[in-house]
Protein backbone atom coordinates (compact mmCIF):
# COMPACT_ATOMS: atom_id res chain seq x y z
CA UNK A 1 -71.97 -16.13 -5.30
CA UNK A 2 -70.95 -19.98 -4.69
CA UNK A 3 -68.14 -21.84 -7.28
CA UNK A 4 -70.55 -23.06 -10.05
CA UNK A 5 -67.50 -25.48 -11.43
CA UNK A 6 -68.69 -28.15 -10.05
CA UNK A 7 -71.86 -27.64 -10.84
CA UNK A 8 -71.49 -28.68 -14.59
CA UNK A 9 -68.46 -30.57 -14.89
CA UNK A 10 -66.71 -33.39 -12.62
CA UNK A 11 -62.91 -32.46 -10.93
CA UNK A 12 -60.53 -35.05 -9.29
CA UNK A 13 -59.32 -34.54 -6.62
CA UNK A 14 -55.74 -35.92 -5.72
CA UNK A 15 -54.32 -36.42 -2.20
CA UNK A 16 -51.53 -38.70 -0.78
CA UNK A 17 -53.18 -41.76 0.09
CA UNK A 18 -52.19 -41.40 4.02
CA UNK A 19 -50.98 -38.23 5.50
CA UNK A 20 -48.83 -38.67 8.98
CA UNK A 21 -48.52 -35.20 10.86
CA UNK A 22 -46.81 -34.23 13.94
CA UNK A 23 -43.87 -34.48 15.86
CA UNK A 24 -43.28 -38.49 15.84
CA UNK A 25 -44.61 -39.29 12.57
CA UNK A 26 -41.35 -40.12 11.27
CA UNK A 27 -41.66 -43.05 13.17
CA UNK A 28 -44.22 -44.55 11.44
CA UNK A 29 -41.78 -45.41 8.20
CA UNK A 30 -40.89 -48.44 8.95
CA UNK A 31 -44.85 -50.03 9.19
CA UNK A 32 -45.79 -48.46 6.45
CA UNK A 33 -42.92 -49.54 4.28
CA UNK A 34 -43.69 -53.31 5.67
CA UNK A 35 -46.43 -53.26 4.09
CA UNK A 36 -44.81 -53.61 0.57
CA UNK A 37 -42.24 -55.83 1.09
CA UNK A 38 -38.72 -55.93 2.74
CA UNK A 39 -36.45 -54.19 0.75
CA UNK A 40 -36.36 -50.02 0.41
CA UNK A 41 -34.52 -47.67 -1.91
CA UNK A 42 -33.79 -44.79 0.59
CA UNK A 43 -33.76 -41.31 -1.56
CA UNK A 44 -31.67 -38.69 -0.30
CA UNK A 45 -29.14 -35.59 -0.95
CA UNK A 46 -25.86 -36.60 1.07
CA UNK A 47 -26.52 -33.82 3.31
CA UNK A 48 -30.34 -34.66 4.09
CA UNK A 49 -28.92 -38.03 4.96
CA UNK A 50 -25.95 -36.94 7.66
CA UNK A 51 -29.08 -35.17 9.57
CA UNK A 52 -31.91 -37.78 10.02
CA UNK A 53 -30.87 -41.22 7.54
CA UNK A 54 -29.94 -43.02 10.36
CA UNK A 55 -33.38 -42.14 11.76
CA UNK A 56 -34.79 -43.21 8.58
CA UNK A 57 -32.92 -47.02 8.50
CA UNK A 58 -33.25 -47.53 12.34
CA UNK A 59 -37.09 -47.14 11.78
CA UNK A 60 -37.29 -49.04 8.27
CA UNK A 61 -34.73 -52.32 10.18
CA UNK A 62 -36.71 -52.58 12.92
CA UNK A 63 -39.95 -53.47 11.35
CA UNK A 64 -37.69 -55.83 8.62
CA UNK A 65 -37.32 -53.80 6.12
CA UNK A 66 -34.12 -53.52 4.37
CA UNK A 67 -32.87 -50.35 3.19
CA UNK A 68 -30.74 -49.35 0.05
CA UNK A 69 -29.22 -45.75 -0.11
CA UNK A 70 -29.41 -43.56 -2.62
CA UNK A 71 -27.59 -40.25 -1.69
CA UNK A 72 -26.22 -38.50 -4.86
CA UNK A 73 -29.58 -36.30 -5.28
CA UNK A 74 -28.50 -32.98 -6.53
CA UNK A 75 -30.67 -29.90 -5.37
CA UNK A 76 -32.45 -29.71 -8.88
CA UNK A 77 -32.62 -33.40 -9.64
CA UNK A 78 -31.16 -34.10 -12.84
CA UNK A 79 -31.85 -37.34 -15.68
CA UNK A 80 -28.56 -38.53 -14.52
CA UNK A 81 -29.90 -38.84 -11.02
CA UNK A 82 -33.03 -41.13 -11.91
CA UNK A 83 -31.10 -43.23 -13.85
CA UNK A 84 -28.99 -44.06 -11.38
CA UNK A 85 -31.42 -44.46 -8.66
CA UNK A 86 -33.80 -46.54 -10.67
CA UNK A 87 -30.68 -48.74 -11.57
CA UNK A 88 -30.08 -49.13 -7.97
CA UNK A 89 -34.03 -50.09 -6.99
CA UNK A 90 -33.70 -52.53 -10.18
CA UNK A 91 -30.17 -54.35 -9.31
CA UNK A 92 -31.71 -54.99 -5.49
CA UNK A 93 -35.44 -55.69 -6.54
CA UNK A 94 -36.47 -52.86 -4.78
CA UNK A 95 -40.42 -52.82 -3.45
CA UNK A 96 -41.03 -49.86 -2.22
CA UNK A 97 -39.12 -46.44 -2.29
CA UNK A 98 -38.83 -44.26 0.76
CA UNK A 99 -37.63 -40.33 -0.20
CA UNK A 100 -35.92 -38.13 2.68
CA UNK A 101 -35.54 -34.62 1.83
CA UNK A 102 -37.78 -32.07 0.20
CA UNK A 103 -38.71 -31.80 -3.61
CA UNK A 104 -35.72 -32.89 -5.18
CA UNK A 105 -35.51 -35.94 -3.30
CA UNK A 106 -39.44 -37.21 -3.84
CA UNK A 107 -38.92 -35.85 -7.59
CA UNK A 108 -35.98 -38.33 -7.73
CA UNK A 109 -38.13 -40.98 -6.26
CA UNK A 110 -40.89 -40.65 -8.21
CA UNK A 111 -38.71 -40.38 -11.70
CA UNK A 112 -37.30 -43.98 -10.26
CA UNK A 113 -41.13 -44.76 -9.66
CA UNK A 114 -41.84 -44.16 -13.37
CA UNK A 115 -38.86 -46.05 -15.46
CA UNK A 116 -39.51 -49.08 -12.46
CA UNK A 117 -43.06 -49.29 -13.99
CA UNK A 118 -43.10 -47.47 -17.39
CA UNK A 119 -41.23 -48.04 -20.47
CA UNK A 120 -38.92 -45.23 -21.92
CA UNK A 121 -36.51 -42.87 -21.27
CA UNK A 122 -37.91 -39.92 -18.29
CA UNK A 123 -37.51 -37.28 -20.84
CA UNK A 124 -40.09 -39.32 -22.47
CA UNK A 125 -42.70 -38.30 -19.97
CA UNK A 126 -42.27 -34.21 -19.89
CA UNK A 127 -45.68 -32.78 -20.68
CA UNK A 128 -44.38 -31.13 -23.32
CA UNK A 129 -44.17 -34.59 -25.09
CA UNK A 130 -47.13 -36.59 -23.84
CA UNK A 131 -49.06 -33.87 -22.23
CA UNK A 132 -50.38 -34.04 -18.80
CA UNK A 133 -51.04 -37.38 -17.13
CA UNK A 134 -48.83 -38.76 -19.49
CA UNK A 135 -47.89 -41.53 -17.22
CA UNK A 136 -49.40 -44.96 -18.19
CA UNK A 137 -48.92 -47.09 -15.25
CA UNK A 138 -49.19 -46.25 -11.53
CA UNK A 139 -45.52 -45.85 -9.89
CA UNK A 140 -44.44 -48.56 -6.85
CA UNK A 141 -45.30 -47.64 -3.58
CA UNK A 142 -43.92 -44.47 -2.56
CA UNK A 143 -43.20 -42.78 1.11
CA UNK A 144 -42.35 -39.14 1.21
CA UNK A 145 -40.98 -38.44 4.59
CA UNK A 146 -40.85 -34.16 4.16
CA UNK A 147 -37.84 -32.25 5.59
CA UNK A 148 -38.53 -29.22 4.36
CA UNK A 149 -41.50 -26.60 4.60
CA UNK A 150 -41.71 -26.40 1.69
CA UNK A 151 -42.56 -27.87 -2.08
CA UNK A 152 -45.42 -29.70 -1.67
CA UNK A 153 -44.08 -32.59 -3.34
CA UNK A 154 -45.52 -35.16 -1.17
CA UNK A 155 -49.08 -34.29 -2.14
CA UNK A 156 -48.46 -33.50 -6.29
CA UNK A 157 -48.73 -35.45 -9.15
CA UNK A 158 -45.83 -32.72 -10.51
CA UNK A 159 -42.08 -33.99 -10.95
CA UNK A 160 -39.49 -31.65 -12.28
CA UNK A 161 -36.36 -32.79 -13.67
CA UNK A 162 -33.55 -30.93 -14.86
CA UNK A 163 -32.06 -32.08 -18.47
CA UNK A 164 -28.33 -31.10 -18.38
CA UNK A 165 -27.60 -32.09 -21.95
CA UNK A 166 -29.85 -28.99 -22.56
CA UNK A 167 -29.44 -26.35 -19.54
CA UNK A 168 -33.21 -27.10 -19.21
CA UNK A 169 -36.12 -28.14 -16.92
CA UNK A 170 -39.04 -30.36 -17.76
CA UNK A 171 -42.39 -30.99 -16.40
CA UNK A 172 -44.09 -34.31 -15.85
CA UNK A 173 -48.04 -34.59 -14.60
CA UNK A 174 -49.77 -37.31 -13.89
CA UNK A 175 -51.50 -38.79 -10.78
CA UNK A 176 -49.86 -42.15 -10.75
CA UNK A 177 -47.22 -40.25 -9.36
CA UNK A 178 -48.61 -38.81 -6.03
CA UNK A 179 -46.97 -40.66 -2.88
CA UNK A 180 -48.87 -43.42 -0.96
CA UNK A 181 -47.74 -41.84 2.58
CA UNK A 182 -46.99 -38.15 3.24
CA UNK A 183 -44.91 -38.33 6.35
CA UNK A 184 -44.92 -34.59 7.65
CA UNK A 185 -42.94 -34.29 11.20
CA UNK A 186 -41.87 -30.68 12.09
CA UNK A 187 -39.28 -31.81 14.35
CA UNK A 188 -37.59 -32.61 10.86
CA UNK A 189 -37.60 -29.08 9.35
CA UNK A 190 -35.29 -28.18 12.76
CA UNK A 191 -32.09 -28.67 10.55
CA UNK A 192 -32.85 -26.72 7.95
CA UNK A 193 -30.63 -23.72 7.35
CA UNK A 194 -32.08 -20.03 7.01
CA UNK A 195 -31.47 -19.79 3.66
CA UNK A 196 -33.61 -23.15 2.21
CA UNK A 197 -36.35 -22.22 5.04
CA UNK A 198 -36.40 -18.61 3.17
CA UNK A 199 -36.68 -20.62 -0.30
CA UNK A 200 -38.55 -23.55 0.51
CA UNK A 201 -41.61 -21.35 2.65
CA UNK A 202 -41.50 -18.75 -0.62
CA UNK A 203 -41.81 -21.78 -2.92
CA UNK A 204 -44.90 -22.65 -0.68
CA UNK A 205 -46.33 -19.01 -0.96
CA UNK A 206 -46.05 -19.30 -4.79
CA UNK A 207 -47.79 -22.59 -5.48
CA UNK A 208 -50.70 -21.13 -2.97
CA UNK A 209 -50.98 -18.18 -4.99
CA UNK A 210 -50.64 -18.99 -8.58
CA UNK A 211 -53.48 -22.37 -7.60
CA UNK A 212 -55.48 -19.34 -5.98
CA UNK A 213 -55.51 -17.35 -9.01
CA UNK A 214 -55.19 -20.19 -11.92
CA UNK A 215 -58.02 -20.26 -14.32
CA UNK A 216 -58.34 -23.57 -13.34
CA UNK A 217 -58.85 -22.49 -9.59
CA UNK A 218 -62.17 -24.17 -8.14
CA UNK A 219 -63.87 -24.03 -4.27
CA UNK A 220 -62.07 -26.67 -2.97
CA UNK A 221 -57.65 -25.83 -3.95
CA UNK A 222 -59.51 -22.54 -3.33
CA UNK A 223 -59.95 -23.41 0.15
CA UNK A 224 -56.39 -24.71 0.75
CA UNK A 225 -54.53 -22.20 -0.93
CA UNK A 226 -56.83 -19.57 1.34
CA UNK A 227 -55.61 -21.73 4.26
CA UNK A 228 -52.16 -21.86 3.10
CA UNK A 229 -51.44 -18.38 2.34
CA UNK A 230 -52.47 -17.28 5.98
CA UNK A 231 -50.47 -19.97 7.49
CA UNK A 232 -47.34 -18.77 5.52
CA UNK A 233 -47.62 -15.48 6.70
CA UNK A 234 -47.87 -15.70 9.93
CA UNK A 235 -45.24 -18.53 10.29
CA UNK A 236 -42.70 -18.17 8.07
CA UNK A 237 -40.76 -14.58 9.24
CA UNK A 238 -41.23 -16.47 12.76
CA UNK A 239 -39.95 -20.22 11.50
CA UNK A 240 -37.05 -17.93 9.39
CA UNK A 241 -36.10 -16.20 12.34
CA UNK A 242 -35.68 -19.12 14.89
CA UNK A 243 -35.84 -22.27 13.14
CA UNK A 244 -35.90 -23.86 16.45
CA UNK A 245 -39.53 -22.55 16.98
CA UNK A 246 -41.66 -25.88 16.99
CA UNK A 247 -44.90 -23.95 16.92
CA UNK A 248 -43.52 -21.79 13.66
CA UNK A 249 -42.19 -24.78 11.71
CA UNK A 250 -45.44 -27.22 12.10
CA UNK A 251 -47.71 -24.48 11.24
CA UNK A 252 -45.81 -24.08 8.26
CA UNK A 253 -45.94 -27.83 7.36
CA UNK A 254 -49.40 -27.34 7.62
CA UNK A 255 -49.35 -24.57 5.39
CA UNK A 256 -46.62 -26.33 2.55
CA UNK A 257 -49.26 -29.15 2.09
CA UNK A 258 -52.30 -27.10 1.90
CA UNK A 259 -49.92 -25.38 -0.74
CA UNK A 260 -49.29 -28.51 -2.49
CA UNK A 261 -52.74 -29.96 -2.27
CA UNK A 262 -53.66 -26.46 -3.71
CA UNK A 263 -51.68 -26.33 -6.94
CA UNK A 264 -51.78 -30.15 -7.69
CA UNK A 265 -55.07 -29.72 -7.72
CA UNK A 266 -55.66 -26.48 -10.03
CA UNK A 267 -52.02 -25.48 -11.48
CA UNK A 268 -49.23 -23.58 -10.88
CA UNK A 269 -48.93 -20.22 -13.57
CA UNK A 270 -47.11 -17.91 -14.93
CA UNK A 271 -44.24 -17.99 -11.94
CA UNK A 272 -43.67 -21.49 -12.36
CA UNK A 273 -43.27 -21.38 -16.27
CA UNK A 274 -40.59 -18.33 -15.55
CA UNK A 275 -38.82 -20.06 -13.02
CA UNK A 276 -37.66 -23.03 -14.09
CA UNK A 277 -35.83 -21.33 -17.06
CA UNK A 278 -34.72 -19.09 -15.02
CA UNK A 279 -33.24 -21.62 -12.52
CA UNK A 280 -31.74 -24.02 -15.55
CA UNK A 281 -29.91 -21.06 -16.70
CA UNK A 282 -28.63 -19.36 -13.76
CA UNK A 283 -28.61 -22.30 -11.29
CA UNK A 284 -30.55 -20.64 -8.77
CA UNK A 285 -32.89 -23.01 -6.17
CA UNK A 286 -36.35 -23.40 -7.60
CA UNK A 287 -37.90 -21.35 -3.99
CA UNK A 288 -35.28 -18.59 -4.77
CA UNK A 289 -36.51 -17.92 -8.25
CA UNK A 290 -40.00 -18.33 -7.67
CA UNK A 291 -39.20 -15.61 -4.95
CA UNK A 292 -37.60 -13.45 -7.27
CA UNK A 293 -39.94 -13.26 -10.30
CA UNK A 294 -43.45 -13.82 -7.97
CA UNK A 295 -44.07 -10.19 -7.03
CA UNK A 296 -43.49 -8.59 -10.68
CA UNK A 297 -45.97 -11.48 -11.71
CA UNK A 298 -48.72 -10.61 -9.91
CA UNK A 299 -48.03 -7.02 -10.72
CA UNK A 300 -48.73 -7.89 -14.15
CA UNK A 301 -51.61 -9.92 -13.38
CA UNK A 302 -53.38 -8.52 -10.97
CA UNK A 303 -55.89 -6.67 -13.45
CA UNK A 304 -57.04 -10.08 -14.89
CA UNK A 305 -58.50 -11.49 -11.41
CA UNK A 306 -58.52 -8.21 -9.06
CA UNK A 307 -60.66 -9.90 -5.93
CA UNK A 308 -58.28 -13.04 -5.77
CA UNK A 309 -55.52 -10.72 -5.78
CA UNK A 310 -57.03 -8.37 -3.29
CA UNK A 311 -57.48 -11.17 -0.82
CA UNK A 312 -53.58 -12.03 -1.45
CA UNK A 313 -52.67 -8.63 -0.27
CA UNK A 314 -54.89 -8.77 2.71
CA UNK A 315 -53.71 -11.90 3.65
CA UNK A 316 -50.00 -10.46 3.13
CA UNK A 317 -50.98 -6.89 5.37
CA UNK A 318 -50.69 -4.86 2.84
CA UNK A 319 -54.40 -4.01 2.23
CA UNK A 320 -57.66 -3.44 5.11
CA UNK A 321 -60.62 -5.07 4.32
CA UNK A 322 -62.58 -1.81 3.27
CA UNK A 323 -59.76 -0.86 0.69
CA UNK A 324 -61.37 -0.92 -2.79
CA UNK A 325 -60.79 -4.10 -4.55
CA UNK A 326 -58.40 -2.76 -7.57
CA UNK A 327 -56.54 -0.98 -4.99
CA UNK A 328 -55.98 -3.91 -2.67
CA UNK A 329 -55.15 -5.97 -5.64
CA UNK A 330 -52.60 -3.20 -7.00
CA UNK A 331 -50.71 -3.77 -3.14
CA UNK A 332 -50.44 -7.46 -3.59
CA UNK A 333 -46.93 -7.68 -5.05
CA UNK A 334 -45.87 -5.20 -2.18
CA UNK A 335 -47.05 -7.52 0.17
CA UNK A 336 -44.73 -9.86 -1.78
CA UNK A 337 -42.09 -7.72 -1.78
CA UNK A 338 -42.15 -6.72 1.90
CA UNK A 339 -42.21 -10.44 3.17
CA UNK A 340 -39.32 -11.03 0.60
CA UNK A 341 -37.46 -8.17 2.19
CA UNK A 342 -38.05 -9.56 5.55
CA UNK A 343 -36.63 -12.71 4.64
CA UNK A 344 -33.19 -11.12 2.76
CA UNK A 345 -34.27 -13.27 0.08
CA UNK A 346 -32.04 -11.60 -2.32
CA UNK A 347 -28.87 -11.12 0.29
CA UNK A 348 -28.41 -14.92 -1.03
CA UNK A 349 -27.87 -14.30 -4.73
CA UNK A 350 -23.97 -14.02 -4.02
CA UNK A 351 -24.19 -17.82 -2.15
CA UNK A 352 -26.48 -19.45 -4.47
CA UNK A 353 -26.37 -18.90 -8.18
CA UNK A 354 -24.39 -17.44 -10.82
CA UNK A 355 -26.14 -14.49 -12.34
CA UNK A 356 -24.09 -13.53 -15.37
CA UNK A 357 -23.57 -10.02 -16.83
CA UNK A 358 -26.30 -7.89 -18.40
CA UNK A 359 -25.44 -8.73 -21.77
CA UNK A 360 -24.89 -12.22 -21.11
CA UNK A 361 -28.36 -12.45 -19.59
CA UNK A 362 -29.90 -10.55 -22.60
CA UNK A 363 -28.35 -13.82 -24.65
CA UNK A 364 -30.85 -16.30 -23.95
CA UNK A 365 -34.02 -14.00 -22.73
CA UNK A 366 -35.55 -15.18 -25.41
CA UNK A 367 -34.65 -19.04 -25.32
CA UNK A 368 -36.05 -18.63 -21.53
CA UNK A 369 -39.04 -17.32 -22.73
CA UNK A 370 -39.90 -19.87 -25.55
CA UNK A 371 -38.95 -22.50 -22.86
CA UNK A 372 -41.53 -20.67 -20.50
CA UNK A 373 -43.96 -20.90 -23.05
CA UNK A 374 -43.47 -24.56 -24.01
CA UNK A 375 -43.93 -25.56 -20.11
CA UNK A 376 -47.37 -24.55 -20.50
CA UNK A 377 -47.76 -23.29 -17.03
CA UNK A 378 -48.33 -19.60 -18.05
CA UNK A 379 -51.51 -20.76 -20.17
CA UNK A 380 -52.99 -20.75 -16.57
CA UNK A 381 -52.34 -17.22 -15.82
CA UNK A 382 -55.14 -14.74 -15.21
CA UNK A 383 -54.00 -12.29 -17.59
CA UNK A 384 -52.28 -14.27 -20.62
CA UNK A 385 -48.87 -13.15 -21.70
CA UNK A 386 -47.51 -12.47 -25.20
CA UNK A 387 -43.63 -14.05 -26.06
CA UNK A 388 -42.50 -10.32 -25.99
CA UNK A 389 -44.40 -9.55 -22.45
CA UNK A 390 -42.39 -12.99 -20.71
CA UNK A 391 -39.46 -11.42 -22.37
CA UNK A 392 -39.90 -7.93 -20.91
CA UNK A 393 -40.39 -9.44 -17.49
CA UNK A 394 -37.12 -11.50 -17.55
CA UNK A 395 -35.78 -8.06 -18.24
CA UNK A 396 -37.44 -6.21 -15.18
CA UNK A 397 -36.60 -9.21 -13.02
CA UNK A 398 -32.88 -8.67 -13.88
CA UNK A 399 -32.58 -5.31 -13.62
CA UNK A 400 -34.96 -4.73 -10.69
CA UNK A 401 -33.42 -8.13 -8.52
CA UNK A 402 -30.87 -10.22 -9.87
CA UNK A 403 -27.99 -7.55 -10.59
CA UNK A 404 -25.44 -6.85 -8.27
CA UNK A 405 -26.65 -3.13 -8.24
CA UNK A 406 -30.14 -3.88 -8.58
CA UNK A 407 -32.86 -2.21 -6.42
CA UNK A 408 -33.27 -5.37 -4.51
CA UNK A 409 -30.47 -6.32 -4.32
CA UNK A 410 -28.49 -2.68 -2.99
């Protein structure tokens, strides 16, 4: 039976206005940035920058543009962060900004994109205070040049920001944030460490399969996460294994825009609303948490959209194409798991984050799970979760992957 969505009602569809792709495209920066004006604010963690900023401002002087850096980006970009950026853009009359990096970097960029253009503080804008596409006015010019494989940040209208006065993470929606220029050159991704190419390809996986299976899923994010999700796993045990595999890391760019393209375009879920709680409290990378919580997610769900879910586990290996579809569906999260495995995604618990003792944890389950709740995400969920049901699974998730003698983790 064909989608009937769009049938009898109208969707948007949102895209970054130009998408360049391939090894080389990083060269196109500086032409496109000419095109706003002559002077850049250059968004970047310190560490992004060492690897390819001088790339970056080579490209961006020789076509006349001058750049101004921005390097204090923290991982999980923080208020603090924007502020100071925008400041920067403002004191140099900035005309265009130019992120390097992978989510936290064009989140940073497009928070500075929404105070250059929009009055108020950025807390202002979480959807939890204005709802989705909650920003008035359409952000500068923006050029995402990706590092990473990856968030999908260069394709979303989605910027998360992490509150420190709070220990918290908010959401803001809107398309007047989406990026004029994806720049997406797998050559770039060569630098990236095992552990963020285990986090940022999981992250990828996630947004495919929560847009897959969002009740707000429709033929055509259907069609890119179903693209996505195959890329993924074929690619990313490969790109994990030897990052220097160009073959493995642009099929995986590929596959983290599909990703993106996919979500921005139905919604992320339940995952998303655990994980950034989850992440706030425990400072754990956004990919690693999605990783951890994803397969005991779509155990839960699986009953509420069994042939999505199915598909998922075929994609994943871990169901034929004659298994019978609640069957398949029930071997999704091993799929999960078994990819997760492959990856050691949990062996990096002890480097990145601080998960606390049991008791400690139990403290603010239930803070996490209002917060979870208030992001809206899991209203998008297949099966619909009670307060007490996100609160069960934060429990599961600890004992089952985040302790130090966990399953997952021994």
């Amino acid at each position: 039976m064909h989608d009937t969505v769009l049938s009898s009602e109208a969707r948007t569809v949102v895209s970054p206005g130009r998408i360049e792709l391939g090894v080389g495209a990083v060269e196109s920066v500086g032409a496109h940035a000419a095109r706003h004006g002559d002077t850049a604010l250059v968004v970047a963690t310190e560490q992004i920058f060492e690897f390819h900023g001088e790339t970056i401002t080579e490209h961006l002087e020789a076509a006349g543009v001058d750049p101004v850096v921005y390097t204090d980006v923290r991982p999980d970009p923080t208020v603090d962060n924007i502020e100071s950026a925008h400041a920067l853009y403002e004191r140099h009359d900035g005309d265009v900004i130019v992120t390097l990096g992978g989510g936290s970097s064009i989140d940073t960029g497009k928070g500075v994109g929404i105070l250059a253009t929009n009055e108020g503080s950025i807390r202002d804008f979480g959807v939890d205070r204005t709802g989705y596409e909650g920003v008035p006015n359409p952000i500068p010019p923006l050029i995402a040049v990706n590092t990473t494989a990856g968030t999908g940040s260069e394709a979303t209208r989605s910027v998360v920001v992490s509150d420190e006065s709070t220990s918290t993470k908010f959401l803001i929606v809107s398309a007047n944030v989406v990026p004029d220029v994806a720049i997406e050159d797998p050559e770039l991704t060569v630098s990236l460490p095992k552990s963020h190419t285990a986090f940022t390809g999981i992250d990828a996986l996630t947004h495919a399969i929560e847009a897959y299976v969002s009740v707000k899923s429709y033929s055509v994010p259907d069609g890119y996460a179903e693209a996505a999700m195959e890329r993924i796993a074929r690619s990313l045990p490969i790109a994990w294994a030897n990052g220097d595999d160009l073959d493995a890391r642009a099929d995986m760019m590929v596959g983290q825009l599909q990703a993106g393209q996919a979500f921005t375009n139905a919604s992320v879920a339940l995952v998303h609303g655990l994980a950034r709680p989850l992440g706030a409290q425990l400072h754990i990378p956004h990919g690693l948490a999605n990783g951890l919580i994803l397969p005991y997610v779509v155990d839960f769900s699986a009953m509420a959209a069994p042939e999505k879910y199915a598909e998922v586990a075929r994609v994943l290996g871990a169901a034929d194409a004659d298994d019978p579809t609640r069957e398949a569906a029930d071997a999704a999260a091993d799929g999960i798991l078994s990819l997760c495995d492959d990856l050691d995604l949990t062996g990096y618990l002890d480097d990145f984050g601080e998960v606390p003792d049991r008791e400690e944890y139990l403290d603010v389950v239930d803070e996490m799970a209002q917060d979870a709740i208030d992001s809206g995400s899991p209203d998008n969920n297949p099966r619909k979760p009670t307060r007490e049901e996100i609160a069960d699974l934060y429990i599961t998730i600890y004992d089952d992957a985040l302790a130090p003698d966990s399953p997952r983790r021994s």
